[in-house]
N, C-alpha and C. Protein backbone atom coordinates (compact mmCIF):
# COMPACT_ATOMS: atom_id res chain seq x y z
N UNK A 1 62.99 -18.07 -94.87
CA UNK A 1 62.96 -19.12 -95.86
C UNK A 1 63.78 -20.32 -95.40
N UNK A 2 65.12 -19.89 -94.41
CA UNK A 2 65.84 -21.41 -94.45
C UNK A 2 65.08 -21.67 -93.20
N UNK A 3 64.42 -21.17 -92.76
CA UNK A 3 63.12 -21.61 -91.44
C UNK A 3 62.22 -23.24 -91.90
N UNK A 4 61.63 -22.63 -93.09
CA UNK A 4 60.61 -23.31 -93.63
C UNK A 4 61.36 -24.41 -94.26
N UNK A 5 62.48 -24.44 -94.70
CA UNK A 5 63.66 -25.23 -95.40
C UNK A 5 64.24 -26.44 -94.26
N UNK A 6 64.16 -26.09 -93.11
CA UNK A 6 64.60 -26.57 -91.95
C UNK A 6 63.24 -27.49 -91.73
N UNK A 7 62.18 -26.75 -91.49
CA UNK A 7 61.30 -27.59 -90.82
C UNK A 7 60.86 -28.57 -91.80
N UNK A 8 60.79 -28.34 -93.25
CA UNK A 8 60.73 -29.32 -94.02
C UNK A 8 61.53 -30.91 -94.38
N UNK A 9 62.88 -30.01 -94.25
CA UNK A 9 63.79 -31.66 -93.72
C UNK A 9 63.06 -32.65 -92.56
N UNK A 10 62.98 -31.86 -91.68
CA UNK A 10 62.20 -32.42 -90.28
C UNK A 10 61.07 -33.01 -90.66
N UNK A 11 60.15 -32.80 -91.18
CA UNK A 11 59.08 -33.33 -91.55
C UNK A 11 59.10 -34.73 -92.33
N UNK A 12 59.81 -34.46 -93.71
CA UNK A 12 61.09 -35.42 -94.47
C UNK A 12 60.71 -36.90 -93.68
N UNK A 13 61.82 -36.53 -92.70
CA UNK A 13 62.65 -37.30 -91.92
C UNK A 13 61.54 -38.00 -91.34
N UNK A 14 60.42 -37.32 -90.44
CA UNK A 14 58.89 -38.15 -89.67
C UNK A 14 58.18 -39.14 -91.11
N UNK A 15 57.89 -38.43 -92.07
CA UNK A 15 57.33 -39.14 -93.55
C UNK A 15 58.22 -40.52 -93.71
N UNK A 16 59.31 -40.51 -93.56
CA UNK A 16 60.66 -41.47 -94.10
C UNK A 16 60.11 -42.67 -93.08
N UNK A 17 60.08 -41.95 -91.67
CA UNK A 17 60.21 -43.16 -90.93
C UNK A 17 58.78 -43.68 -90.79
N UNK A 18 58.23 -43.09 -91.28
CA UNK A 18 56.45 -43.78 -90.87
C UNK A 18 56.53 -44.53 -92.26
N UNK A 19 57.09 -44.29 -93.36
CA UNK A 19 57.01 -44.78 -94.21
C UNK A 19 57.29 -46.31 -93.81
N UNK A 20 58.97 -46.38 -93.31
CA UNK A 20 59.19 -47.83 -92.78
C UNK A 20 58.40 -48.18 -92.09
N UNK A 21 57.64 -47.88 -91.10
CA UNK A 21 56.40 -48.61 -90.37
C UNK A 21 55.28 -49.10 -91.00
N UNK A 22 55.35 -48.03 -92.28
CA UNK A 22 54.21 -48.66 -92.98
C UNK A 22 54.51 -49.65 -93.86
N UNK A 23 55.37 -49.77 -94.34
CA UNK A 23 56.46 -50.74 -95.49
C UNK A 23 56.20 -52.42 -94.33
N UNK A 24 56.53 -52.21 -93.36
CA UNK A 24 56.93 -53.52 -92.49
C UNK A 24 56.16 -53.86 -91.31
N UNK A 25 54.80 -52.61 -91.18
CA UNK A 25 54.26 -52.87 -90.21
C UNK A 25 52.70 -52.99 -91.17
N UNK A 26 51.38 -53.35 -90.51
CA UNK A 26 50.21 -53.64 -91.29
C UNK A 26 49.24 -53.04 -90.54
N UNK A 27 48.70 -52.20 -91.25
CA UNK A 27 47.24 -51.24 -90.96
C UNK A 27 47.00 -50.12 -91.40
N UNK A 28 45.71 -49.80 -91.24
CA UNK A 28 45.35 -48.84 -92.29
C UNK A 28 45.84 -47.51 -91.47
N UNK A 29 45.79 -47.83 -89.83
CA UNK A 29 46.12 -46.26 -89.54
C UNK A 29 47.54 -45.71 -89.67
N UNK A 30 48.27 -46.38 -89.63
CA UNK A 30 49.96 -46.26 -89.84
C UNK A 30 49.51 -45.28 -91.66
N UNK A 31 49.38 -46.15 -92.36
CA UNK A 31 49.10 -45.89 -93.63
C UNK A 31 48.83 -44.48 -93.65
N UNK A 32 47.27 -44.04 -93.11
CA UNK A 32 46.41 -42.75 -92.85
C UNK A 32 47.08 -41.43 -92.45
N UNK A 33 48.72 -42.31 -91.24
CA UNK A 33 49.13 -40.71 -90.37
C UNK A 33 50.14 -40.58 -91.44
N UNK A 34 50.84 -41.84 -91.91
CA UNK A 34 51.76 -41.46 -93.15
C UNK A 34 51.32 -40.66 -94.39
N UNK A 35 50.34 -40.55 -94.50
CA UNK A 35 49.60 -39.86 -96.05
C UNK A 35 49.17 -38.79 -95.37
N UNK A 36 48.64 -38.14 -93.66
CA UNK A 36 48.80 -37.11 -93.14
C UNK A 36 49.77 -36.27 -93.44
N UNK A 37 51.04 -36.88 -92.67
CA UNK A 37 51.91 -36.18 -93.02
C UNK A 37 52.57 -36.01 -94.12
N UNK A 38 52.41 -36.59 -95.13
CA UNK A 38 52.88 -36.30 -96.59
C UNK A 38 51.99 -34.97 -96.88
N UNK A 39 50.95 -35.03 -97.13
CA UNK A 39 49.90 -34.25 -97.04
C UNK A 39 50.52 -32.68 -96.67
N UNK A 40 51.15 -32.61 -95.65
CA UNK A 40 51.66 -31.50 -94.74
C UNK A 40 53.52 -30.99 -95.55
N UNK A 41 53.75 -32.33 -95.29
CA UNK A 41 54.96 -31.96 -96.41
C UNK A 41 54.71 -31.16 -97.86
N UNK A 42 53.67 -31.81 -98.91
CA UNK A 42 53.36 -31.08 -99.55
C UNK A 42 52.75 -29.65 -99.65
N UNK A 43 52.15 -29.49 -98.46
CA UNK A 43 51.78 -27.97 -98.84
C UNK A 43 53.04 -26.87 -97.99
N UNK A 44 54.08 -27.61 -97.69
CA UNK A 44 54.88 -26.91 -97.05
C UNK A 44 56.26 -26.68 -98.26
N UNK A 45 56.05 -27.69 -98.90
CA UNK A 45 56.24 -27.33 -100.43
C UNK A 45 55.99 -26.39 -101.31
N UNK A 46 54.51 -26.38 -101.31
CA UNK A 46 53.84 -25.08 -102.03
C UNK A 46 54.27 -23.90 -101.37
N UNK A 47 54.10 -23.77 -100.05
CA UNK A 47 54.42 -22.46 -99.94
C UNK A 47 55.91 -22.08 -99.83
N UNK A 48 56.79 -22.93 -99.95
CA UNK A 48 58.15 -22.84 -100.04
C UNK A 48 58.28 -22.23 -101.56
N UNK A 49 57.61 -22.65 -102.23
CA UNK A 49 57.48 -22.23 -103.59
C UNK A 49 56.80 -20.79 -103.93
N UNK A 50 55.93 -20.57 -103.31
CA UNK A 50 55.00 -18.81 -103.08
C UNK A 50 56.57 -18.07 -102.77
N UNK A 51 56.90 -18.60 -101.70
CA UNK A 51 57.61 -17.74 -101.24
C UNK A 51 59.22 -17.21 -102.20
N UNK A 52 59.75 -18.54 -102.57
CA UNK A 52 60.64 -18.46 -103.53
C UNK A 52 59.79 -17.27 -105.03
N UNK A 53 58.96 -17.80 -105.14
CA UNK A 53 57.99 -16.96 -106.40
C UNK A 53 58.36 -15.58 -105.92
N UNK A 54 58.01 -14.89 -104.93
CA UNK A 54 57.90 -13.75 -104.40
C UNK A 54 59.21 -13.01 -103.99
N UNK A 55 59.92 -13.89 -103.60
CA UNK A 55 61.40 -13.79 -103.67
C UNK A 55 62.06 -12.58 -105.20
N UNK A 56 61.46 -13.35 -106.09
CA UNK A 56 61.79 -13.44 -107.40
C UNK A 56 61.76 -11.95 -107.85
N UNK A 57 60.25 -11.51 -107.44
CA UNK A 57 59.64 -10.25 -107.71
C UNK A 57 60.24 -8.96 -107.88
């Protein structure tokens, strides 16, 4: 779990900074890999959450 907790900061951190590229830089593909990787953040979310769920059990 602090695996998935780890790589999620990391991910975070790539989202954050594409974000600024996309904030100050102009195009749709900047835009596209930033909503990629959000995309990836979120389901790394969900299953951070399965797993916490299961934890629980």
């Amino acid at each position: 779990m602090l695996d998935q907790i780890q790589v999620l900061h990391q991910k975070l951190e790539l989202v954050r900074k594409w974000g600024y590229f996309d904030l100050f830089g102009d195009g749709m593909l900047v835009s596209w890999i930033k909503r990629r990787k959000m995309s990836k953040v979120n389901q790394l979310l969900i299953n951070i959450q399965v797993t916490l769920q299961n934890c629980r059990r």
